[in-house]
N, C-alpha and C. Protein backbone atom coordinates (compact mmCIF):
# COMPACT_ATOMS: atom_id res chain seq x y z
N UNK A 1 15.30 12.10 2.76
CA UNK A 1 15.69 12.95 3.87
C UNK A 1 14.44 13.69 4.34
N UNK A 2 14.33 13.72 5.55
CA UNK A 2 13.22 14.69 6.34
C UNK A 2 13.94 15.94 7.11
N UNK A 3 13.02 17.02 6.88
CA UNK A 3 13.78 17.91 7.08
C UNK A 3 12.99 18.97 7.92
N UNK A 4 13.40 20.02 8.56
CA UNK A 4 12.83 20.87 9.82
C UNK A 4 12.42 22.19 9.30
N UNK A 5 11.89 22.74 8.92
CA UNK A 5 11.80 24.54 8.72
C UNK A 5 11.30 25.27 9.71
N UNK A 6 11.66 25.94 10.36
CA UNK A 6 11.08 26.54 11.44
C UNK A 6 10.43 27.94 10.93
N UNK A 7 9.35 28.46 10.97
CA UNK A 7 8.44 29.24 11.20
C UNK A 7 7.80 30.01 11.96
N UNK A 8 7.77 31.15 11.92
CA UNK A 8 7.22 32.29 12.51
C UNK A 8 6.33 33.38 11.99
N UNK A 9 4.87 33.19 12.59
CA UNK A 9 4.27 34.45 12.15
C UNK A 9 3.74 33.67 10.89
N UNK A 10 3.62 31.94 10.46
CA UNK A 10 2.68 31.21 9.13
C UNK A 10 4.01 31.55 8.06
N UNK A 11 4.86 32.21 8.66
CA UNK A 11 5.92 32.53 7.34
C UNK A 11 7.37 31.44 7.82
N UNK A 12 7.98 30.86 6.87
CA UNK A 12 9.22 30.38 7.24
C UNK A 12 10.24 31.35 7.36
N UNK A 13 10.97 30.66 8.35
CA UNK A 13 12.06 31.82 9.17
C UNK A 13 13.36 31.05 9.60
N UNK A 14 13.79 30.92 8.64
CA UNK A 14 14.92 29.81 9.16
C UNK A 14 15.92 29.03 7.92
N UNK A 15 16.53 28.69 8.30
CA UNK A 15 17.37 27.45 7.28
C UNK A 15 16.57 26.03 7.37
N UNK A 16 16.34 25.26 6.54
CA UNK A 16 15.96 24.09 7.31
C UNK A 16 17.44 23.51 7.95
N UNK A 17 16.72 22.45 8.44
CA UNK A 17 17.35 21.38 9.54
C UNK A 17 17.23 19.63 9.32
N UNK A 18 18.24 19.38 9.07
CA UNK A 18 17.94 17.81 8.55
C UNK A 18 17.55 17.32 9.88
N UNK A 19 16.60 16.42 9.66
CA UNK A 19 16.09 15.77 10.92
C UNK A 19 16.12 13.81 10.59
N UNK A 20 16.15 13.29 9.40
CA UNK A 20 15.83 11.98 8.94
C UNK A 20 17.03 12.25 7.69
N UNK A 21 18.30 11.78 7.37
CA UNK A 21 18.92 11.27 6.74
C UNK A 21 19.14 10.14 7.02
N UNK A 22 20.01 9.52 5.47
CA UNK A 22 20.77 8.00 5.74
C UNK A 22 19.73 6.85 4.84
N UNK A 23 18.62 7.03 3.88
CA UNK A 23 17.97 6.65 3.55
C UNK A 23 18.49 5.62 2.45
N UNK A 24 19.29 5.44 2.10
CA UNK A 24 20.24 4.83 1.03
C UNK A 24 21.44 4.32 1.89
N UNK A 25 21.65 2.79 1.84
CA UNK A 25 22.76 2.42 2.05
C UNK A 25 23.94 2.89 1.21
N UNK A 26 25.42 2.16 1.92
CA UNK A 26 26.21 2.16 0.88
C UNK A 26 26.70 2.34 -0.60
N UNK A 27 26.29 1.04 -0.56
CA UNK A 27 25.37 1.02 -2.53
C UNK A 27 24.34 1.55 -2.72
N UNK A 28 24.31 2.22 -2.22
CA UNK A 28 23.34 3.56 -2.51
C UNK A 28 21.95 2.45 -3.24
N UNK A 29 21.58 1.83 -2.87
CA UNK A 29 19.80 1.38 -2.49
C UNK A 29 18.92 1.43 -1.36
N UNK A 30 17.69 1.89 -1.59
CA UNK A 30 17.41 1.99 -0.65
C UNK A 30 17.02 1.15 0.35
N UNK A 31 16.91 1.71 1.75
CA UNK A 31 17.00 0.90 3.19
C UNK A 31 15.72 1.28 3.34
N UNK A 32 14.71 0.02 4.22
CA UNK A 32 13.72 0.59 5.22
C UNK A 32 14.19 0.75 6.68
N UNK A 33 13.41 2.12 7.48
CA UNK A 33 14.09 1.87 8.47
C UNK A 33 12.71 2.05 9.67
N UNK A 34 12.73 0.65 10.48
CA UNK A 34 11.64 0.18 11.48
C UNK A 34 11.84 0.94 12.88
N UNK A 35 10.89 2.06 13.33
CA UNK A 35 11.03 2.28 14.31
C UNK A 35 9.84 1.54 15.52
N UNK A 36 9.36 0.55 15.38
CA UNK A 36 8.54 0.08 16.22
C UNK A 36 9.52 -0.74 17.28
């Protein structure tokens, strides 16, 4: 999972934010995923 922290002032200020889930199929192995 990739994830967001938003920041203010060099300090974090925020909840993160999932930005990249889903990395594991079903059966839970992992997937590559091609953005070209």
């Amino acid at each position: 999972k990739v994830v967001f922290v938003p920041f203010s002032g060099g300090k974090p200020n925020g909840a993160p934010v999932d930005v990249l889930t889903g990395f594991l199929n079903k059966d839970e192995k992992w997937i590559e995923i091609d953005f070209s």
